[in-house]
N, C-alpha and C. Protein backbone atom coordinates (compact mmCIF):
# COMPACT_ATOMS: atom_id res chain seq x y z
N UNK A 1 110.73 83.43 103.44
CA UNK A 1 110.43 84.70 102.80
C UNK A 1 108.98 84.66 102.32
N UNK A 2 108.67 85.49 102.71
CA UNK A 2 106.96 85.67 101.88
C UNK A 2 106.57 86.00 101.06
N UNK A 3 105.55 86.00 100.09
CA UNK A 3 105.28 86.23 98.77
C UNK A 3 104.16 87.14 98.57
N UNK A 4 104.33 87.85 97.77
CA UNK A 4 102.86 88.67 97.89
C UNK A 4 102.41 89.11 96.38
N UNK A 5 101.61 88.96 95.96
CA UNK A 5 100.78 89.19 94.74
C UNK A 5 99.82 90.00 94.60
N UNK A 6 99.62 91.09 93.67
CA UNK A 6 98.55 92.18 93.91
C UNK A 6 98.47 92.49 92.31
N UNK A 7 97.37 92.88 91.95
CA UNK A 7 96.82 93.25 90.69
C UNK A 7 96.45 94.32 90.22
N UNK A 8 96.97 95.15 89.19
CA UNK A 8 96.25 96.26 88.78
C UNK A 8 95.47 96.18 87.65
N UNK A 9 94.02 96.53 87.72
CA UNK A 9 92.97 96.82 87.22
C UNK A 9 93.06 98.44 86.30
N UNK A 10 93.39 97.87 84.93
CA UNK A 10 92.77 99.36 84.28
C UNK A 10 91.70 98.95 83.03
N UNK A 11 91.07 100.28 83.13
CA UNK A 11 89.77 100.30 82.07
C UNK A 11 89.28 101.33 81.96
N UNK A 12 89.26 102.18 80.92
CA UNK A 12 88.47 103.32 79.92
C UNK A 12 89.75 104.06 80.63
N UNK A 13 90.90 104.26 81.01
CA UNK A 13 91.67 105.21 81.31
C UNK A 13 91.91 105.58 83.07
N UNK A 14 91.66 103.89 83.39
CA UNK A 14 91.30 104.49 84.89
C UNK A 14 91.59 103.25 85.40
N UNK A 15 92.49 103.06 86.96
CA UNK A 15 92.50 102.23 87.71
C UNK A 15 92.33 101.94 88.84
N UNK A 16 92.30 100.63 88.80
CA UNK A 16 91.43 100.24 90.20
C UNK A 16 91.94 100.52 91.16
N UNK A 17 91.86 101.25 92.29
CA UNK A 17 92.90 100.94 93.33
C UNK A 17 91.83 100.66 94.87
N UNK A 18 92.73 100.35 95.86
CA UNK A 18 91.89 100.15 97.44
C UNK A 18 92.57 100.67 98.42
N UNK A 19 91.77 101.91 99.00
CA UNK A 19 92.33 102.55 100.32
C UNK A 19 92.36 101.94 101.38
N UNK A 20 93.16 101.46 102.17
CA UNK A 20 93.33 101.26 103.12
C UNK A 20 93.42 101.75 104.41
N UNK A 21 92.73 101.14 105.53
CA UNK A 21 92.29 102.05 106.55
C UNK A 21 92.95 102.25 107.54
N UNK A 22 94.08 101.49 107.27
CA UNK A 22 95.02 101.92 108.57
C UNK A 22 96.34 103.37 108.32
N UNK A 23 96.69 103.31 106.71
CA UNK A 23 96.84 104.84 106.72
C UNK A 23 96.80 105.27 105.65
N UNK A 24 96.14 105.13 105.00
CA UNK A 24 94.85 105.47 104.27
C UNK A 24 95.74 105.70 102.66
N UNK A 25 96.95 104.96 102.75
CA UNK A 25 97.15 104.48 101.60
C UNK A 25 96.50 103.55 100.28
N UNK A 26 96.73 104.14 99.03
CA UNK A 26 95.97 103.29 98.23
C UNK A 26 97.39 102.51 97.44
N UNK A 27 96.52 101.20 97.49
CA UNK A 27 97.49 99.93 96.45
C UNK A 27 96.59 99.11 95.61
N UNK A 28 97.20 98.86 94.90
CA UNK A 28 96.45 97.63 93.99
C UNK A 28 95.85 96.26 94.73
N UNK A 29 94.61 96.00 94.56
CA UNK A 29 94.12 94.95 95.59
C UNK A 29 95.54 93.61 95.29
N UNK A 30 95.60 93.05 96.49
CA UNK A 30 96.65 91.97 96.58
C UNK A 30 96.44 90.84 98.00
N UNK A 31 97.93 90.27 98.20
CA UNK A 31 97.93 89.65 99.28
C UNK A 31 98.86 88.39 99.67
N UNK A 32 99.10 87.89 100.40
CA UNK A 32 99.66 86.66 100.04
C UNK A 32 99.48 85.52 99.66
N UNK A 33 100.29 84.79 98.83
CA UNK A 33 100.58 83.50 98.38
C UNK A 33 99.97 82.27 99.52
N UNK A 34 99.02 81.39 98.98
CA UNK A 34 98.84 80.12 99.18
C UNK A 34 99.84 79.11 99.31
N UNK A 35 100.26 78.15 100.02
CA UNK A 35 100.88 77.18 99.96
C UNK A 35 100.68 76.71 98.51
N UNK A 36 101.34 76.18 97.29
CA UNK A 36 101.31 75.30 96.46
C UNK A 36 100.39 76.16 95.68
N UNK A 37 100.47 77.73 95.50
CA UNK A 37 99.66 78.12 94.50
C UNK A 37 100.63 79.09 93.49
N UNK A 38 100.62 78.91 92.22
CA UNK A 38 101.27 79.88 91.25
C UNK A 38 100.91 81.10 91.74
N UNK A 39 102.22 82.46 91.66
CA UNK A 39 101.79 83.75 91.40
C UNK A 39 100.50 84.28 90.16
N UNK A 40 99.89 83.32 89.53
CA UNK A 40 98.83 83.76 88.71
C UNK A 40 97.46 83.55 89.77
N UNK A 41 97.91 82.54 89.70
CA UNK A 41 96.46 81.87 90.93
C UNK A 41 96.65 82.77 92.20
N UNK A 42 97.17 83.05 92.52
CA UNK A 42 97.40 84.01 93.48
C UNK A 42 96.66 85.37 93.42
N UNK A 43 97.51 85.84 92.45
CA UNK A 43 97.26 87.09 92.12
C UNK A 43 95.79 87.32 91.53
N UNK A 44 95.27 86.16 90.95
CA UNK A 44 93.81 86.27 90.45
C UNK A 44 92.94 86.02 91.73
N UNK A 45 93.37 85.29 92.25
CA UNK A 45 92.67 84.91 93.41
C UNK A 45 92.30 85.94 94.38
N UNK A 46 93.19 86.62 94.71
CA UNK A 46 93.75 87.60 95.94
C UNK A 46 92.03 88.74 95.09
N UNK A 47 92.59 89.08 94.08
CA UNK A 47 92.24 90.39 93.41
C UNK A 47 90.40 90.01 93.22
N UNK A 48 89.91 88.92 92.96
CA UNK A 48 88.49 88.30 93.39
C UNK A 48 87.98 88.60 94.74
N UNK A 49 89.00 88.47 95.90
CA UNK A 49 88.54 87.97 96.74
C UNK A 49 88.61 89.53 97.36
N UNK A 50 89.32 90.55 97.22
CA UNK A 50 89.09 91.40 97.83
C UNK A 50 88.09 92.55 96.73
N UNK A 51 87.94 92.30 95.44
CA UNK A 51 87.01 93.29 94.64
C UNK A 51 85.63 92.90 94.01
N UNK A 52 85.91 91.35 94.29
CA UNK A 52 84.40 90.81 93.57
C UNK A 52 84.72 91.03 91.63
N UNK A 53 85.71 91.02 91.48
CA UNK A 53 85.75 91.13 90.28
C UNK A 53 86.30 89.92 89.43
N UNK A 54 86.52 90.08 88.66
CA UNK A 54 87.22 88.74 87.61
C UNK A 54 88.50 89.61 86.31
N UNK A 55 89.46 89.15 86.50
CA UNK A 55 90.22 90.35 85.54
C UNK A 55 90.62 89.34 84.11
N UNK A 56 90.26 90.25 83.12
CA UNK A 56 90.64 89.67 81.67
C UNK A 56 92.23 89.53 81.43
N UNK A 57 92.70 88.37 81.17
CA UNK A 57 93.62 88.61 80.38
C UNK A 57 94.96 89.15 81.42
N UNK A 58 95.23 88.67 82.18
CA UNK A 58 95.88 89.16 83.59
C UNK A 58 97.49 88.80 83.27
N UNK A 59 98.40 89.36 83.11
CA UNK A 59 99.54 89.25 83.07
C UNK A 59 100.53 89.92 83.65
N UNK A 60 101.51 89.35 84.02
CA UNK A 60 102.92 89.60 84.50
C UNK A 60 103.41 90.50 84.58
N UNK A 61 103.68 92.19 85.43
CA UNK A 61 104.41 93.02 84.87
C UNK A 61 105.91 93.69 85.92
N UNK A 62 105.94 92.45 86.89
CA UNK A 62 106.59 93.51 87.63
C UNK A 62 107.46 92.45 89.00
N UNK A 63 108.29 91.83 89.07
CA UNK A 63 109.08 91.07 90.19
C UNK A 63 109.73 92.26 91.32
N UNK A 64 109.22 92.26 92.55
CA UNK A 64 110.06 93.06 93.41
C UNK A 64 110.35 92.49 94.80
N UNK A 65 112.02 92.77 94.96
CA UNK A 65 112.37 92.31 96.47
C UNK A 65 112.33 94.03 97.54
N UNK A 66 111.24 93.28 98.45
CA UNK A 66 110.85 94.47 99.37
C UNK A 66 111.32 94.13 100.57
N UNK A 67 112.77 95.17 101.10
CA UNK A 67 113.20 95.46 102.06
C UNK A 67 113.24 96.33 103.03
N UNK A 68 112.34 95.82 104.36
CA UNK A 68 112.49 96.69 105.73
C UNK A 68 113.61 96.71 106.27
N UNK A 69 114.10 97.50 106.36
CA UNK A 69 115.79 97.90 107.54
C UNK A 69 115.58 98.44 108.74
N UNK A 70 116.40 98.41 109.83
CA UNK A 70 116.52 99.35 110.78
C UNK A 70 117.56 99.68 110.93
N UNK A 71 117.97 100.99 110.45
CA UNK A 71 119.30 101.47 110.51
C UNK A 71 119.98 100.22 109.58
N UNK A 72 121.14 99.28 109.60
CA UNK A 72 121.57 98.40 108.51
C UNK A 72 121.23 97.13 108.85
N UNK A 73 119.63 96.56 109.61
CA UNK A 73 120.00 95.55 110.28
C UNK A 73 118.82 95.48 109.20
N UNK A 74 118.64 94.15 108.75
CA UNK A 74 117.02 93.69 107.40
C UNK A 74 116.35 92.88 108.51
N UNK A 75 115.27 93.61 108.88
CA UNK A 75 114.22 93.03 109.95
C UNK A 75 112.60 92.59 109.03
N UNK A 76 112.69 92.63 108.00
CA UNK A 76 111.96 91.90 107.35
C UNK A 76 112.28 92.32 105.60
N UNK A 77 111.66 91.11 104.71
CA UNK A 77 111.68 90.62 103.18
C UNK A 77 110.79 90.24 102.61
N UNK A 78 110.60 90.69 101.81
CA UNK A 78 109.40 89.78 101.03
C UNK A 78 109.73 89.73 99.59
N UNK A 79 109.01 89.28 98.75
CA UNK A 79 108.91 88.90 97.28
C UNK A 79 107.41 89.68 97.22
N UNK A 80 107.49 90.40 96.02
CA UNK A 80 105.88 91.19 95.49
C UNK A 80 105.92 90.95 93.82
N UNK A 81 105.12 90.53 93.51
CA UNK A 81 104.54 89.92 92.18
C UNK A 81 103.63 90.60 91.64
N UNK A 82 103.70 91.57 90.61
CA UNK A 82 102.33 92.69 90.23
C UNK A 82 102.23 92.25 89.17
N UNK A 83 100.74 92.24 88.92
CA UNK A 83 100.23 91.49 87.39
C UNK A 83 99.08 93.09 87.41
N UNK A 84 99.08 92.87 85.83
CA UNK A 84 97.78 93.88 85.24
C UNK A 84 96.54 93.40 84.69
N UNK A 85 95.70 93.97 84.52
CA UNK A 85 94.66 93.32 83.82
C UNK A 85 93.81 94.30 82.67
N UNK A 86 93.82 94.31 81.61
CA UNK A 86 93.20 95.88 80.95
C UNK A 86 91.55 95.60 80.71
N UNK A 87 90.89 94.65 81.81
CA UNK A 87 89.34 94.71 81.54
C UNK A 87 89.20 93.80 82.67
N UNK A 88 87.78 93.78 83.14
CA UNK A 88 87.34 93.40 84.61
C UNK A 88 85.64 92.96 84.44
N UNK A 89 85.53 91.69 84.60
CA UNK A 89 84.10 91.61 84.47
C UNK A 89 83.65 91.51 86.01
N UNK A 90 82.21 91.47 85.91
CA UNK A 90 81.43 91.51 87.51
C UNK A 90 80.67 92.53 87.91
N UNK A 91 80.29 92.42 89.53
CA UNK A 91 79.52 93.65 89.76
C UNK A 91 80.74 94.04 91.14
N UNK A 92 81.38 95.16 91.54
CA UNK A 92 82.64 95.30 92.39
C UNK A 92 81.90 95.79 93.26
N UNK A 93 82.75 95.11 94.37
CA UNK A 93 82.37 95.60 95.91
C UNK A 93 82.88 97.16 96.04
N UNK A 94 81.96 97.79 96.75
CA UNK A 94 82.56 99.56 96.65
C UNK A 94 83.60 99.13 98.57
N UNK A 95 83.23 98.85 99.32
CA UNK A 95 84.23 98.64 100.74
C UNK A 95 83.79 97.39 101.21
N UNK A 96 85.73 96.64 101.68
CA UNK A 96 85.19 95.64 102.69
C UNK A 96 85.85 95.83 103.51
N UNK A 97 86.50 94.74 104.38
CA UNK A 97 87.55 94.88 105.42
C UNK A 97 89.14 95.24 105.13
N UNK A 98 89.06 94.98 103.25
CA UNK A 98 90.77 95.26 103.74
C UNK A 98 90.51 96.85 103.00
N UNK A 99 89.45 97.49 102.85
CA UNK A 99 89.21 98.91 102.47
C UNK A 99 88.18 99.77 101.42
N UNK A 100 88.40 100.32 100.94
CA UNK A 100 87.39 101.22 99.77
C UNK A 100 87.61 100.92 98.80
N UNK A 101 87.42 100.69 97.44
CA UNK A 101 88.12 100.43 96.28
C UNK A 101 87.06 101.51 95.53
N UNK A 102 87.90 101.89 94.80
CA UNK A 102 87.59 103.22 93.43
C UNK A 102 88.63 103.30 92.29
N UNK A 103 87.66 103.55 91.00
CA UNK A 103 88.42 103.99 89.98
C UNK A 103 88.72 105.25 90.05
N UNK A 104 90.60 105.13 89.13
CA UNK A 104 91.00 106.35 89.62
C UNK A 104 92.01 106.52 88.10
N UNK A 105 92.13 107.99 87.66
CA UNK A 105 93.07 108.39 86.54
C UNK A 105 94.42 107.76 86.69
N UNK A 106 94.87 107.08 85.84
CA UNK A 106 95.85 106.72 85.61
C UNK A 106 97.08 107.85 86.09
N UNK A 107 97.00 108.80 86.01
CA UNK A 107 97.61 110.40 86.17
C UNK A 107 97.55 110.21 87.78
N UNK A 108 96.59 110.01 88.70
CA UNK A 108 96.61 110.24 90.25
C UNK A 108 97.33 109.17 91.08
N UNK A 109 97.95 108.38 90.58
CA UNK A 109 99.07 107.21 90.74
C UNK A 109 100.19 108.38 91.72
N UNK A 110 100.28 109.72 90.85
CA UNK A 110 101.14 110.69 91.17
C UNK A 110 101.53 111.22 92.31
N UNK A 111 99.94 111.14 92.88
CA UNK A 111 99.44 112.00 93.83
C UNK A 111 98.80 111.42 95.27
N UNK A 112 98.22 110.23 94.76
CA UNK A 112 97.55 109.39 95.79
C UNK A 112 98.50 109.08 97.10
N UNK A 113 98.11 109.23 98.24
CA UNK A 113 98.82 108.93 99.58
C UNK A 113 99.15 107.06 99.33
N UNK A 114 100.51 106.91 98.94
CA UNK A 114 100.89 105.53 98.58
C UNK A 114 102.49 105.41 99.10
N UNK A 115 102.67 103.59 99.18
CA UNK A 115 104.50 103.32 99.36
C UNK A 115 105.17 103.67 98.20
N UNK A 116 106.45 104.78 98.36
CA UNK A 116 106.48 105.66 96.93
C UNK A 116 107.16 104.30 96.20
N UNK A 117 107.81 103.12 96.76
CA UNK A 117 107.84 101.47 96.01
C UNK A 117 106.43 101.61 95.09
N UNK A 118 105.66 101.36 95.97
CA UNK A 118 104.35 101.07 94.87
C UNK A 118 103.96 101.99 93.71
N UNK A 119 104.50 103.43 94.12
CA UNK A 119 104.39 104.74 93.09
C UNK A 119 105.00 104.19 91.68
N UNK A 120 106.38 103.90 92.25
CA UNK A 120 107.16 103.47 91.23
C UNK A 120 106.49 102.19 90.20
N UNK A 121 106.31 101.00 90.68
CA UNK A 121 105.84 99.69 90.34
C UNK A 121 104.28 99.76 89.69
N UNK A 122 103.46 100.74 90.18
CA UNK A 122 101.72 100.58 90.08
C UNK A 122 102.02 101.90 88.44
N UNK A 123 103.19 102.55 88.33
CA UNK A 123 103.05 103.76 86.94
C UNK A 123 103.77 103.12 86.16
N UNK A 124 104.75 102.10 86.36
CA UNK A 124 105.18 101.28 85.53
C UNK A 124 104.26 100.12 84.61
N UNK A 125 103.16 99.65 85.35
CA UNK A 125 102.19 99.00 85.06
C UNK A 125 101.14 99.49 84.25
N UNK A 126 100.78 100.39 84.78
CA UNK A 126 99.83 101.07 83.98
C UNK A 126 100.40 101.78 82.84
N UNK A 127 101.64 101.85 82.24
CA UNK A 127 101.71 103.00 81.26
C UNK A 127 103.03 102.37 80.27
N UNK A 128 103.54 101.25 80.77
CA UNK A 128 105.06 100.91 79.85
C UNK A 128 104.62 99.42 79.63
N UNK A 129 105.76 99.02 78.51
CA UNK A 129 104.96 97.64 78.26
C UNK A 129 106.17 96.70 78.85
N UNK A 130 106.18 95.53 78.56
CA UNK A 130 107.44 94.89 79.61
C UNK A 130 107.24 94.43 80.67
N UNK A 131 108.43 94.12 81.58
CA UNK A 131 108.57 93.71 82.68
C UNK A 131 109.50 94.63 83.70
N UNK A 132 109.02 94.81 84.89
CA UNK A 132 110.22 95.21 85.79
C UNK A 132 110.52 94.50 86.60
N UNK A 133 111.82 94.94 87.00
CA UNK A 133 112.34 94.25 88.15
C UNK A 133 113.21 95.40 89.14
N UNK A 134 112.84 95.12 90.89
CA UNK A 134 113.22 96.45 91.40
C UNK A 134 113.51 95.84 92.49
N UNK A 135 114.32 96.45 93.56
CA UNK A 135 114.55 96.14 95.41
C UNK A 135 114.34 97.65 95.47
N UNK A 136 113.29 97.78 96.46
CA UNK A 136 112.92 98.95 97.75
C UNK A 136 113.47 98.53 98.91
N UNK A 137 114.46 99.38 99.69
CA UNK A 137 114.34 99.37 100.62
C UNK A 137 113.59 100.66 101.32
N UNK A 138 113.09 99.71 102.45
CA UNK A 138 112.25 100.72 103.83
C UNK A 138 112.57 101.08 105.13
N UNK A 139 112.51 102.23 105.86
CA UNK A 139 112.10 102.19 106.86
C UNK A 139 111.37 100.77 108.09
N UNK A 140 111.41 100.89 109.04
CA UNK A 140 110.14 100.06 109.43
C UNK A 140 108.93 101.01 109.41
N UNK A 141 109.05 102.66 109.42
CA UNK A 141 107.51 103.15 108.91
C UNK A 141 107.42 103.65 107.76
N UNK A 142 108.49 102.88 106.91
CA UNK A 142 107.76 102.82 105.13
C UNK A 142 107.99 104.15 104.80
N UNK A 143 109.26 104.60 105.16
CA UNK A 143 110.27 105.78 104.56
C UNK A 143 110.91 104.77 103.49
N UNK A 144 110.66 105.31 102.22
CA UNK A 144 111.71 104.60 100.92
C UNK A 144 113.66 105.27 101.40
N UNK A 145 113.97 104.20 101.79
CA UNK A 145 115.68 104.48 101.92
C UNK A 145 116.51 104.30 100.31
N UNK A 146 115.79 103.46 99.45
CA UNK A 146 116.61 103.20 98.09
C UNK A 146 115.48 102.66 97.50
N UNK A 147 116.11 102.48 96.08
CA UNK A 147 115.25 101.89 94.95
C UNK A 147 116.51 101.20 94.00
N UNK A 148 116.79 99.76 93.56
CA UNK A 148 117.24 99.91 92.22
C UNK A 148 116.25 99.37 90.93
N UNK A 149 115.90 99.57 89.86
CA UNK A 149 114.88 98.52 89.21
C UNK A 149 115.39 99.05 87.69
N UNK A 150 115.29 97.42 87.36
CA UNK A 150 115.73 97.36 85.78
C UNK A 150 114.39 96.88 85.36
N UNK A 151 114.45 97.60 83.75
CA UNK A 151 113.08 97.02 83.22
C UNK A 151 113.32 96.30 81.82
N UNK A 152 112.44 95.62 81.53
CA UNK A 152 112.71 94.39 80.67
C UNK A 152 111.69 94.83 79.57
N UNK A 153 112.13 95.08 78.29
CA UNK A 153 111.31 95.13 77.26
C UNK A 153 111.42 93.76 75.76
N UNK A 154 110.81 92.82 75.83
CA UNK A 154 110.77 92.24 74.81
C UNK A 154 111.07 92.83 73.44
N UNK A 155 111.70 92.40 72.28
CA UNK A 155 111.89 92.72 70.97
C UNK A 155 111.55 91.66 70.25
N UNK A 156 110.94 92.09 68.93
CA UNK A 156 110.32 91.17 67.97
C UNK A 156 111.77 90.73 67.31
């Protein structure tokens, strides 16, 4: 099963996101897991390497099992690991190869051409405090067939 780690970037009311050019969806910069590397190292890593940035203070907000179906047969799985970050030092790449990256209203999460999985997971991040936990299933062309996700709020 594969692992995948991606980061959301917010600051002054606005987050980071990266369009992608194959259909021109935007997600939180990410990617996969290293052999023998923590989902932190990962996820910090990934989010450097595709924004030129460095994120403050980067934490945990979100465990998801992501399922492709065809009709009832699971033709692929993964594990997705979303961490946040509420400050970003550096100078950021505006496009590379895996796309465009721009700040964007916390509010256009709503609206942006995205996997409505990630709709769910990237407004949870930006706006609730806690942890989630969710299974998407997909299409193989990334029609959402289901969602379940419980969310985890710490108490003092």
């Amino acid at each position: 099963m594969q692992r995948i780690t991606n980061l959301l970037a917010i600051k002054d009311g606005k987050v980071l996101l990266l369009q992608k050019p194959r259909r021109g969806w935007f997600v939180a910069p990410g990617g996969k897991m290293e052999l023998g590397e923590s989902i932190y190292e990962s996820a910090v890593r990934e989010f450097q390497e595709e924004t030129n940035l460095t994120p403050k203070a980067a934490h945990l907000k979100g465990i998801y099992t992501m399922v492709i179906k065809n009709e009832d047969i699971v033709v692929d799985e993964w594990m997705l690991y979303t961490f946040v970050a509420n400050d970003v030092e550096g100078t950021q790449f505006i496009e590379t190869r895996e796309g465009i990256l721009g700040w964007h209203s916390i509010d256009s999460i709503n609206e942006l051409p995205m996997a409505e999985g990630d709709r769910t997971n990237l407004l949870f991040a930006a706006l609730n405090k806690g942890i989630q936990y969710g299974t998407f299933e997909y299409t193989e062309d990334f029609e959402l067939i289901s969602e379940k996700i419980q969310n985890s709020i710490e108490e003092n």
